[in-house]
Each structure stands twice: as structure tokens, then as C-alpha cells.
Protein backbone atom coordinates (compact mmCIF):
# COMPACT_ATOMS: atom_id res chain seq x y z
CA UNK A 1 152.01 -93.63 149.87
CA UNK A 2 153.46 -96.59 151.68
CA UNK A 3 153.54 -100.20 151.30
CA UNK A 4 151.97 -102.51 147.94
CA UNK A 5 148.75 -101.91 146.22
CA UNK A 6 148.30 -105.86 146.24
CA UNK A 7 147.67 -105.31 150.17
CA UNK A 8 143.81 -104.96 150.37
CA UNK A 9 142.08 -104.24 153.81
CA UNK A 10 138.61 -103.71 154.01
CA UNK A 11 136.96 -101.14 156.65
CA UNK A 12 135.26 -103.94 158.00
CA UNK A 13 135.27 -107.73 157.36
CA UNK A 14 133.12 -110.57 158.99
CA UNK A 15 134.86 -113.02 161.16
CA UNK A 16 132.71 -116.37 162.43
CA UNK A 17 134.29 -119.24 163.92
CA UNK A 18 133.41 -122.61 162.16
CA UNK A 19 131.10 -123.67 165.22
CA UNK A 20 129.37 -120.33 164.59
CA UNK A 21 128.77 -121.30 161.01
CA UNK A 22 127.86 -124.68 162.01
CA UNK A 23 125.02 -123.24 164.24
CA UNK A 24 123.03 -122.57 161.15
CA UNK A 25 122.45 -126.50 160.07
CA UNK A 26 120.28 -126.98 163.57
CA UNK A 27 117.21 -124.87 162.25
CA UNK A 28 117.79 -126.12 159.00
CA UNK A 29 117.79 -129.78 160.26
CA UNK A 30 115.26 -129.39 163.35
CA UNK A 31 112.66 -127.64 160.11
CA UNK A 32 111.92 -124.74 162.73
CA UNK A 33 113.30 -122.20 160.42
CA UNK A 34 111.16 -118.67 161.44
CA UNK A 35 110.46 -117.11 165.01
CA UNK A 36 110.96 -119.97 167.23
CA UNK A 37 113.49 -121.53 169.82
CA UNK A 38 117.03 -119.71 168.96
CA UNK A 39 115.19 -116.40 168.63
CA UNK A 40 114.28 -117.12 172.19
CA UNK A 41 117.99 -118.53 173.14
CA UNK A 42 119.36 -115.04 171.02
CA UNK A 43 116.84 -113.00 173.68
CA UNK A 44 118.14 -114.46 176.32
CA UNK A 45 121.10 -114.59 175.49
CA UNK A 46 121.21 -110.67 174.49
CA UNK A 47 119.03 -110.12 177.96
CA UNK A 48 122.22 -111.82 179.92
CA UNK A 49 124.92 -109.61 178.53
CA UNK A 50 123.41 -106.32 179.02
CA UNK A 51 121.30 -106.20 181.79
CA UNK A 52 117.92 -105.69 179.79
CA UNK A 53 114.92 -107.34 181.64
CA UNK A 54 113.06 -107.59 178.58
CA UNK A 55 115.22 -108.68 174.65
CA UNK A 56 112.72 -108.62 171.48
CA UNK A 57 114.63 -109.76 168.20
CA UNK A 58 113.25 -108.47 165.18
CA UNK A 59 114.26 -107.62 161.21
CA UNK A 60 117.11 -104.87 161.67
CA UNK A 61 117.70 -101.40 164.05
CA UNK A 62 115.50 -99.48 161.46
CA UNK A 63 112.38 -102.22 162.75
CA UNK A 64 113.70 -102.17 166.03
CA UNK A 65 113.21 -97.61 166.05
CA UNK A 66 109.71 -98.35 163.67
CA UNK A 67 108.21 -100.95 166.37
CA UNK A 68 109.66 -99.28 169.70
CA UNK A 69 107.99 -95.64 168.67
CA UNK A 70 104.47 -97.26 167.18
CA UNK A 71 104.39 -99.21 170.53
CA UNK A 72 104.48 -95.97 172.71
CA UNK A 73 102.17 -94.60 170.85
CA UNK A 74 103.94 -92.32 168.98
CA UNK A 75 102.43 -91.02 165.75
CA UNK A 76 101.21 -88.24 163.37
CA UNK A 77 101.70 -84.88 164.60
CA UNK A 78 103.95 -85.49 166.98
CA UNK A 79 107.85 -84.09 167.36
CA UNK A 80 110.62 -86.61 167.35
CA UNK A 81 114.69 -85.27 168.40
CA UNK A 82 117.14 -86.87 166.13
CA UNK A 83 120.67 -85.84 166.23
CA UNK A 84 122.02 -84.29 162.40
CA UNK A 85 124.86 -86.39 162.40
CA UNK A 86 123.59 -90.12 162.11
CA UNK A 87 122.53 -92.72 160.19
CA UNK A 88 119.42 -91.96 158.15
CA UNK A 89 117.56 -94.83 159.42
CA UNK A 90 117.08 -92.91 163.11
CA UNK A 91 114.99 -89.80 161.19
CA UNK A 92 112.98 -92.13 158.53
CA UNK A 93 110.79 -93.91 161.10
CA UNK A 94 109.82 -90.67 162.42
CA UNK A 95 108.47 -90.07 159.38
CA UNK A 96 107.48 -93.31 158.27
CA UNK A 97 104.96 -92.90 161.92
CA UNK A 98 103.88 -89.27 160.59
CA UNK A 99 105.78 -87.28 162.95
CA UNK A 100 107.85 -84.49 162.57
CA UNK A 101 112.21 -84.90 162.75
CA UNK A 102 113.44 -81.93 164.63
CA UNK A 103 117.10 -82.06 164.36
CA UNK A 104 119.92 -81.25 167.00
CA UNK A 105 123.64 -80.82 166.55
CA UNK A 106 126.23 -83.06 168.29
CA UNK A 107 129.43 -82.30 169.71
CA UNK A 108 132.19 -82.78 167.51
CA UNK A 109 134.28 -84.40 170.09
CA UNK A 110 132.29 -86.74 170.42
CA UNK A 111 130.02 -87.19 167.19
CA UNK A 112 126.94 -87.72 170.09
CA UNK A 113 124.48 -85.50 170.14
CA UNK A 114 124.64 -81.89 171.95
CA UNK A 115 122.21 -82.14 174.82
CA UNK A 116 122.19 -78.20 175.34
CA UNK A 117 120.92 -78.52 172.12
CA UNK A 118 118.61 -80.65 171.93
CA UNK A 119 116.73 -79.08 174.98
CA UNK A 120 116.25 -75.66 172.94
CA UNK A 121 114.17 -78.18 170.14
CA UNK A 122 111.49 -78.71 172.98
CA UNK A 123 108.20 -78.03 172.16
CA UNK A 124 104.77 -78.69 173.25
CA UNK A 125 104.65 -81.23 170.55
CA UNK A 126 107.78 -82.84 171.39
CA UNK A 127 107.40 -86.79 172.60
CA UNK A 128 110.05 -88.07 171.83
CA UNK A 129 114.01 -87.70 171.74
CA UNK A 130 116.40 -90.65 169.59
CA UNK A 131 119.60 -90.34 171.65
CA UNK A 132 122.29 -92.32 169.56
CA UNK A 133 125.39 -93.76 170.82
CA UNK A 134 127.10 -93.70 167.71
CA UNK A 135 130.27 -95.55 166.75
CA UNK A 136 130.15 -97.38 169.71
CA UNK A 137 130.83 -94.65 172.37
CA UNK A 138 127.58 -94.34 174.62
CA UNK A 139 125.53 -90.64 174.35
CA UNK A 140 125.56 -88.81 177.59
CA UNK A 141 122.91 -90.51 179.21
CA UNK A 142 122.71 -88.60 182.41
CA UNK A 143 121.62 -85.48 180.98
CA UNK A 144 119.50 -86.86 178.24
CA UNK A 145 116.88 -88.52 180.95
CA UNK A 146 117.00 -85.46 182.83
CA UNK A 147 115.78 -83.87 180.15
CA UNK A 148 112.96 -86.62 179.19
CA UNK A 149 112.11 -86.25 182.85
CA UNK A 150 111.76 -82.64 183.06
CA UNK A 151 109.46 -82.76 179.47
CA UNK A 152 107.76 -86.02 179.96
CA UNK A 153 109.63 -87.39 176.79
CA UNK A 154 109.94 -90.98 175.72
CA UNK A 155 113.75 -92.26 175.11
CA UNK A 156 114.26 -94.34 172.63
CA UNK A 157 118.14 -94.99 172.00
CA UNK A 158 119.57 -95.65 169.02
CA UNK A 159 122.12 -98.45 169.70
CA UNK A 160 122.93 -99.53 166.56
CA UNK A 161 126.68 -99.24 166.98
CA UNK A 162 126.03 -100.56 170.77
CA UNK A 163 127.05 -103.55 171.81
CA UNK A 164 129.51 -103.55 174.46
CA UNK A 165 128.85 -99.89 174.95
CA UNK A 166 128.72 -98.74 179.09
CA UNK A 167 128.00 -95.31 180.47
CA UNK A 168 128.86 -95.03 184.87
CA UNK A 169 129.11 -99.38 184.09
CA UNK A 170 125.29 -99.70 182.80
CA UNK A 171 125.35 -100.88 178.94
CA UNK A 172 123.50 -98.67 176.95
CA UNK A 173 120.11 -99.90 175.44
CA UNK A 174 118.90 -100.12 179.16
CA UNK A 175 118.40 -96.57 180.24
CA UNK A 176 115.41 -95.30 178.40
CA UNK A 177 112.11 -96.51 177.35
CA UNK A 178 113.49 -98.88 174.74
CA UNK A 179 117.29 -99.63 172.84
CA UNK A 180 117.46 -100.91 169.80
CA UNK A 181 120.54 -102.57 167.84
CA UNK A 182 121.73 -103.97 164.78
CA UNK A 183 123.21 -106.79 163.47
CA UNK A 184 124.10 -105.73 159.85
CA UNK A 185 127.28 -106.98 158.87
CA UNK A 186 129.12 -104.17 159.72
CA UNK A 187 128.73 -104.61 163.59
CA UNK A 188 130.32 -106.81 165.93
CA UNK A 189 127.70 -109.40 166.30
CA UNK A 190 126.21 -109.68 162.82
CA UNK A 191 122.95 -112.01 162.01
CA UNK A 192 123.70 -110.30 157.80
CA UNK A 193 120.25 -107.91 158.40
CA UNK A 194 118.68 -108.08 161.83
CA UNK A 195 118.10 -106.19 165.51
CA UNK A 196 116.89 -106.37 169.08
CA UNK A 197 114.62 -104.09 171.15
CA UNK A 198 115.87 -103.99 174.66
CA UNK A 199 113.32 -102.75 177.42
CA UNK A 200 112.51 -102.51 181.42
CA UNK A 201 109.38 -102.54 181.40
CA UNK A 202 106.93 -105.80 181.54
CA UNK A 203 104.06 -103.64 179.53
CA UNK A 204 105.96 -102.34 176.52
CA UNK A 205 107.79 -105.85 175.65
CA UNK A 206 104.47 -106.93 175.70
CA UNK A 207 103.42 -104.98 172.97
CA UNK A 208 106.44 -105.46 171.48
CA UNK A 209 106.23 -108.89 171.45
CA UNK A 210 102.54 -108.37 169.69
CA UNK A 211 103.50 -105.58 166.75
CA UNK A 212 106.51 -107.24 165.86
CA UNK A 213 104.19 -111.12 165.24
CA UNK A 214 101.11 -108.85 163.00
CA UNK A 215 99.25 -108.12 166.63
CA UNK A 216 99.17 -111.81 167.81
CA UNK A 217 98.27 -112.47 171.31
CA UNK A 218 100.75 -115.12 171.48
CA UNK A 219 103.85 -116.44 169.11
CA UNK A 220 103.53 -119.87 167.08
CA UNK A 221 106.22 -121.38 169.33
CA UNK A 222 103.93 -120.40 172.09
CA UNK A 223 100.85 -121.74 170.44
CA UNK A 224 102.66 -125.19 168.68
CA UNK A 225 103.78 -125.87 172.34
CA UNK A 226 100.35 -125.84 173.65
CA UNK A 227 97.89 -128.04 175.09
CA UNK A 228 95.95 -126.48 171.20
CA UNK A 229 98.64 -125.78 168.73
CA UNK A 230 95.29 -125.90 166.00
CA UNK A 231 93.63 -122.77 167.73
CA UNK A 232 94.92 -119.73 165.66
CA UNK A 233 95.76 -116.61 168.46
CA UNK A 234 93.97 -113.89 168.69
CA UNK A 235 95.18 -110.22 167.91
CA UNK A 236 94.36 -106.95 169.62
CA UNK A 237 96.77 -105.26 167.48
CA UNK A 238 97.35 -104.02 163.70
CA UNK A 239 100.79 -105.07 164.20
CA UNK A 240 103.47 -105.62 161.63
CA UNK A 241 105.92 -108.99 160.01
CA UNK A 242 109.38 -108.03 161.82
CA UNK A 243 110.04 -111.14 163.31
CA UNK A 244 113.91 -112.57 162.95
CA UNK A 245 114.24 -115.83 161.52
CA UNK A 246 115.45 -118.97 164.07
CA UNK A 247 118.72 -119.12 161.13
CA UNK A 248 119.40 -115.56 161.91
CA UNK A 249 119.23 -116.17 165.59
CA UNK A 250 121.24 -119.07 165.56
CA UNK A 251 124.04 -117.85 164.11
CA UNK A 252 123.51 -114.68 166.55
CA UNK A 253 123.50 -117.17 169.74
CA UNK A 254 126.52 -118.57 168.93
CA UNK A 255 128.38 -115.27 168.73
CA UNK A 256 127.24 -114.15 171.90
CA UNK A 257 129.10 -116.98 173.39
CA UNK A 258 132.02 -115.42 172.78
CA UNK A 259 130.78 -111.80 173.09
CA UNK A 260 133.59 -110.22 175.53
CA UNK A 261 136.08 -111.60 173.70
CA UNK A 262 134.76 -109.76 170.58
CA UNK A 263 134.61 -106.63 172.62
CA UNK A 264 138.06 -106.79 174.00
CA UNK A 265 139.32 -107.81 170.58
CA UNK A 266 138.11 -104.55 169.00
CA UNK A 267 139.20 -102.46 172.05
CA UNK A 268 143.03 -103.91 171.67
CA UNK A 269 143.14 -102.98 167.92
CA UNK A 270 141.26 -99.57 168.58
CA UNK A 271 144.50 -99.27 171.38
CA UNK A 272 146.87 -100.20 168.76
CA UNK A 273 145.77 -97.26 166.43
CA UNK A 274 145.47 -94.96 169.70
CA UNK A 275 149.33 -95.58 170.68
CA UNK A 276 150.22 -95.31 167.03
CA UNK A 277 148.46 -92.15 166.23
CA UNK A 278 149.03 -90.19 169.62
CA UNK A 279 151.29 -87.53 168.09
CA UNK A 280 149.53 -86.85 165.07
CA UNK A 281 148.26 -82.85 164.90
CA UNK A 282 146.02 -83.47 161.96
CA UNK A 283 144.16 -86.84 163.14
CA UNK A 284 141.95 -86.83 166.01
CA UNK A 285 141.21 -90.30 167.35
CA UNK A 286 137.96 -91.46 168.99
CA UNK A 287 137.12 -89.74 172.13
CA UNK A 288 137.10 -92.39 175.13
CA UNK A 289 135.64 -90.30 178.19
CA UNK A 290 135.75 -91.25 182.09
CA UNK A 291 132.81 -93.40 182.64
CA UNK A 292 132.43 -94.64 179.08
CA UNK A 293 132.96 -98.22 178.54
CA UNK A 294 133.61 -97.63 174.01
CA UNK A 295 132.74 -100.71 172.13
CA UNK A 296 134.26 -99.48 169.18
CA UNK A 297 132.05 -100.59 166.16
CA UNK A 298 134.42 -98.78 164.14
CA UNK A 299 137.07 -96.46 164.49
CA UNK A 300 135.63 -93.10 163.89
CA UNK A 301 138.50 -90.32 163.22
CA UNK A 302 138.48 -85.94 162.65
CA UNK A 303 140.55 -84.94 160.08
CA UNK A 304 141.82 -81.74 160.46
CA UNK A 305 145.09 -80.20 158.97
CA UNK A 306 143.83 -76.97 159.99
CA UNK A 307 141.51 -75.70 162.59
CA UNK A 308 137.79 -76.76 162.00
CA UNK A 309 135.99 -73.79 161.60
CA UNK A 310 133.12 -73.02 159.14
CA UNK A 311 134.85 -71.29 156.85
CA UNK A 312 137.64 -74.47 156.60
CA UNK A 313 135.63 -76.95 156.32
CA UNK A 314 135.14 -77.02 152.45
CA UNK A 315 139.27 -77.04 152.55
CA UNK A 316 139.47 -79.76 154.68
CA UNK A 317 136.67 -81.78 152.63
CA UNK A 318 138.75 -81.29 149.61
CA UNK A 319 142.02 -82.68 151.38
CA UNK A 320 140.13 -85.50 153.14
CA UNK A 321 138.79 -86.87 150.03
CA UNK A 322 142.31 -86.85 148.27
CA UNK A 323 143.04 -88.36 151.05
CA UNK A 324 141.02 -91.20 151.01
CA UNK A 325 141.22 -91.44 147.61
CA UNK A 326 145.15 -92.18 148.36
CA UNK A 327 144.08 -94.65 150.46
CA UNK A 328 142.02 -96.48 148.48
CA UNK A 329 144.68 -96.65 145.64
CA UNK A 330 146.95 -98.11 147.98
CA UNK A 331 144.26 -100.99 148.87
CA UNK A 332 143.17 -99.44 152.33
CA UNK A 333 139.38 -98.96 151.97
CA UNK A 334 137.57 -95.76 154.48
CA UNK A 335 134.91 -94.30 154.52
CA UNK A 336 133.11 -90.76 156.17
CA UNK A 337 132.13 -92.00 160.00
CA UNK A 338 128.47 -91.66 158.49
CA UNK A 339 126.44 -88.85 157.37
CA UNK A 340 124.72 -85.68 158.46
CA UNK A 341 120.89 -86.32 157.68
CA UNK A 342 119.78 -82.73 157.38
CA UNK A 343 122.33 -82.41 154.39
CA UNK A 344 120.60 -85.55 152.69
CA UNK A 345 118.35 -84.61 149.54
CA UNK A 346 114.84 -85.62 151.19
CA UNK A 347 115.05 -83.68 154.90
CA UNK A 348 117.33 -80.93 153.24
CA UNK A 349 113.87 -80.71 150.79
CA UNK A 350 111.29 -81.05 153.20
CA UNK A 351 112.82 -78.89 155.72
CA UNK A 352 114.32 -76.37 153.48
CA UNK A 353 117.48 -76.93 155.69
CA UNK A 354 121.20 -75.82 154.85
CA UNK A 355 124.47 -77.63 156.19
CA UNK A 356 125.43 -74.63 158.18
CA UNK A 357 122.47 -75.03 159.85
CA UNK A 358 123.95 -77.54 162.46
CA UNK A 359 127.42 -76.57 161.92
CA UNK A 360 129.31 -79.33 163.86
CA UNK A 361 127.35 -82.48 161.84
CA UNK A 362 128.51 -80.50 158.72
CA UNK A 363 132.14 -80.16 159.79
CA UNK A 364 131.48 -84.58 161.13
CA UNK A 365 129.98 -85.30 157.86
CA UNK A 366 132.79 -83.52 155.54
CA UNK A 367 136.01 -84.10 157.68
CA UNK A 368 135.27 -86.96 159.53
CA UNK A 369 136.77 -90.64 157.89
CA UNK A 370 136.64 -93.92 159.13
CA UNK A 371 139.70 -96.73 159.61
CA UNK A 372 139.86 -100.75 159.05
CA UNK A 373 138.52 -101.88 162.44
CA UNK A 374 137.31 -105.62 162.51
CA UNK A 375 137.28 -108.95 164.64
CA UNK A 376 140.24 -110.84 162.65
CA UNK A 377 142.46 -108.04 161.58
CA UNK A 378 145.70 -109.34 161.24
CA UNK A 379 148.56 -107.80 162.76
CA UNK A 380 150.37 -107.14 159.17
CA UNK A 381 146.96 -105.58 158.01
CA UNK A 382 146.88 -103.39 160.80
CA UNK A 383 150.26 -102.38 160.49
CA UNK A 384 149.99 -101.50 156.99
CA UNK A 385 147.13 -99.08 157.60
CA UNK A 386 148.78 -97.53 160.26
CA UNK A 387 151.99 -97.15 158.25
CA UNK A 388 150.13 -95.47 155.21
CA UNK A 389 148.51 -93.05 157.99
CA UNK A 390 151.98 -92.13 159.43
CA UNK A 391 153.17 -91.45 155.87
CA UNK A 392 150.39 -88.77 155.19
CA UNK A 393 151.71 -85.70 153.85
CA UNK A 394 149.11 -82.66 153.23
């Protein structure tokens, strides 16, 4: 392996600008520190950039899914699509509402899910299908509301990884029902936990608005601004406390300032690693298809020294994970792109499921592995990973 062991990159690091960290002293001085005026200047903020008529901020993605499914009225009984190969977070509120996860695969080029698949899950308890745009690179959205169209199924998309994320020029978190993102450090605009609800429609933000504040009618910032700040609001809902803090949305607001510059950042280093990696047999980069604008929340990689085939993947696990484990000793940390959730102790339980069961999230979760990718990689940093990839011998 090339290079020092003293050289440490992360897979992902945190970059703010000192005016960013700054931005957290005006709640702190103004005394407005919970749902108030920067979760409002976040919204609109968020609203601006992508198009969404309607921005809710709340507690994290895994809120955002909870709040956007309880507010269509989705609930126990009822038949949720998730694809295998995502974080766990988009199949536990299905079952934190009651409802049944009915898993898809995903195409491996991709690591989205397989639409022809998911349309042979329909059932007559179907509602509801979780289309994620993982990694950054948007699902195929055409065929995914042709099928909610055809089924009368709510779309909720999973756009975690999403920001800066197109599909035909429309960012994603704007073509279904409702889109909901994250802000855990690990993204590209990062509030440490947090996430938004995007929607186009007038009714649902409504309710939105009211589950995420325990029901209420109306918000505090609403009510203290008033003509009678002392009259407590009503609620017509059993809602829930997922509201983000005004700290959290400060320090969001001031990122999104400079969002395009963030995005473009991350889509020169992903280039970098593209160029650098072209030739490689055994290392497939990210897929970028016509149409798809990829924000690149991370840079999502196949390994594959031989064909990936069922009966290879176990091989290739083996070598991946000596791989990374190379890796690691030389101070380069990676990780899987994320996991396959039907392989996970709890749904491989419940559902008495087996990884060959959606064969391309098994061959994802065992042979897939992650690079550095991060606002404020440094060009040596860079260059050391990618010189420690080029050196890889099987």
C-alpha cells in the first residue's frame, strides 16, 4: 500500500465557514432558541433552492418519513415499498405506523431501486411506495409515478442523500406526495441531526405543519406574534414533538447561502476520482445517467475483481473487506455504500427473509465500498486516496 500511515482521511468530514459558525450566537443572543424565525428563514430558504412550494423542517429524515406517512394517513395494515438496499431508517417508520415493509430489489448500476420490481410487490393493500435517491443520484422518477398513478399509491421519496439531486432538471423531493432530507453530518448541508419535508400541496403542509408542533393549530412564533400571544392554540391533531430548533436552523440558513457552491464542490472532486479511476476493470464508479443532475453525497463504488454473480459474491466480500481493511491501515477510512435491510437481524426475523432473496442489494451490500468525498478535501488528501486505489493489487 502506498503513501504514510500518518496521512489520515476521513470518508467524510464537516466543513463550515466561520460566518456559518457565527450564525449560531443570533438565537443564542436574540433567546428564541426552539421553532421560531430561522426555522422559517431555513424553509424558505430550502423552498428557494429546490422548487418545493411548501419546506417543513423537523428532527431528522427518519421524522421527516414518520410525519409525511402519518399525515397521509397511512397506518396499520397497510403495505409500504421500500427498496432492500437502503438505509434502515426508510423500512422502520413503516413499521413504527403498523404497516407492513414489502421489499424490492434495485439495480445494481445504479443502487436505486428496480421499478419492474417494485410493480410485481403491488397488492390490494399496497399505499404506499418509498422511492430513494440514494447516494445522491435521483431514482427514476418517471416510471415510479406512473406506477403510483396506475395503483393510486402515495410517493413519499426518500431524499436523504438529496440535495442538489435533478432528474429531466426538477430536484428531487418535488415529484411525489412529499420528500424528505437529512441533515446528519454526513450530508452536504448538515444542521448535526435534523430534516425537511418538501411538498406541493397547500393541504398536506398543513398537516404537516400541525403533527410535527403536537397537533397545534398554529406555531408559538405564530401565536407570540399575535394580536394574543397569552391564548394557548388549539389542536385538532394527536400530533408529535419534531420540531427543529432555531440553532439548528441557523446554522442550516447560512449554508444554504452558499449551497451551489457546495454542490459543484462535491461534483469536481467526484470528477477527479472519475478521470482517475476510468481504466480500472475491478472498480466501478458511480453511475451518472442522461438527465440526472448527481449531487454526490458520497462517492458510492462496485467492487468487483470478478464478475458479480451469486455464486461470487461471498469471494468478492472476502477481498473487499481485506481491502478496506488495507485501507484503513494506511489511514484512508471507507465504508460499505450502506446496507441491505432485508439482511438486517429484525426484517431478516420478522420476514423470515434470506440475502438471496433480492440478489442485487446482497451483491450492493457485500461488494459495494464507499470513498473520502467531502466539502474541504484537500487536493494532497485526495491524491493520496486515489494513489492507494491505483496501487490495489488483488
Amino acid at each position: 500500500m502506498s503513501g504514510s500511515t500518518e496521512q489520515k482521511v476521513p470518508i467524510a468530514r464537516t466543513s463550515l465557514t466561520e460566518e456559518e459558525v457565527q450564525s449560531v450566537l443570533e438565537p443564542l443572543r436574540s433567546g428564541w432558541l426552539v421553532q421560531g424565525p430561522k426555522v422559517r428563514e431555513f424553509e424558505e430558504k430550502w423552498s428557494a433552492f429546490t422548487g418545493a412550494r411548501h419546506s417543513i423542517a423537523v428532527t431528522s429524515c427518519t421524522t421527516a418519513l414518520h410525519l409525511s406517512l402519518a399525515a397521509l394517513g397511512f397506518g396499520p395494515g397497510d403495505e409500504a415499498i421500500v427498496p432492500a438496499f437502503t438505509w434502515i431508517a426508510t423500512a422502520n417508520v413503516v413499521e413504527h405506523l403498523g404497516g407492513k415493509v414489502i421489499f424490492c430489489d434495485i439495480n445494481l448500476n445504479t443502487f436505486n431501486l428496480d421499478v419492474q420490481d417494485a410493480a410485481r410487490k403491488v397488492t390490494s393493500r399496497t399505499k404506499a411506495i418509498l422511492p430513494v435517491h440514494l447516494f445522491g443520484l435521483s431514482a427514476d422518477m418517471s416510471p415510479v409515478m406512473e406506477l403510483a398513478r396506475k395503483h393510486g399509491l402515495w410517493v413519499v421519496e426518500d431524499a436523504a442523500c438529496g440535495f442538489g439531486s435533478t432528474y429531466q432538471v426538477q430536484h428531487v423531493g418535488t415529484f411525489g406526495d412529499a420528500g424528505c432530507f437529512s441533515f446528519h453530518p454526513r450530508k452536504a448541508i448538515t444542521t448535526g441531526e435534523g430534516g425537511m419535508v418538501t411538498t406541493q400541496s397547500d393541504a398536506l403542509a398543513e398537516k404537516l405543519r400541525r403533527l410535527r408542533d403536537h397537533g397545534a393549530a398554529m406555531t408559538d412564533l405564530q401565536r407570540h406574534m399575535g394580536a394574543r400571544p397569552y391564548l394557548l392554540a388549539d389542536h385538532p391533531d394527536a400530533g408529535y414533538n419534531q420540531r427543529m430548533t432555531d440553532l439548528q436552523a441557523a446554522l442550516g440558513s447560512a449554508q444554504m447561502d452558499r449551497a451551489q457552491a457546495i454542490i459543484d464542490e462535491r461534483r469536481r472532486l467526484a470528477g477527479i476520482y472519475d478521470q482517475a479511476f476510468t481504466k480500472l476493470p475491478w472498480l466501478r464508479t458511480p453511475a451518472h445517467p442522461a438527465g440526472y443532475g448527481h449531487g454526490y453525497q458520497s462517492y458510492p463504488c462496485l467492487f468487483q475483481p470478478e464478475p458479480i454473480v451469486p455464486q461470487s459474491v461471498k469471494r468478492v466480500n472476502a477481498k473487499r473487506n481485506e481491502w478496506m481493511d488495507r485501507l484503513q491501515q494506511a489511514g484512508i477510512s471507507t465504508r460499505p455504500a450502506t446496507h441491505a435491510v432485508h439482511m438486517l437481524t429484525y426484517y431478516c426475523n420478522k420476514y423470515g427473509l434470506k440475502p438471496e432473496d433480492f440478489p442485487m442489494a446482497y451483491a450492493a451490500n457485500d461488494c459495494s465500498i464507499s470513498l473520502p468525498l467531502f466539502n474541504g478535501m484537500t487536493e494532497r488528501e485526495q491524491g493520496y486516496v486515489i494513489e492507494n486505489v491505483m496501487s490495489y493489487i488483488g
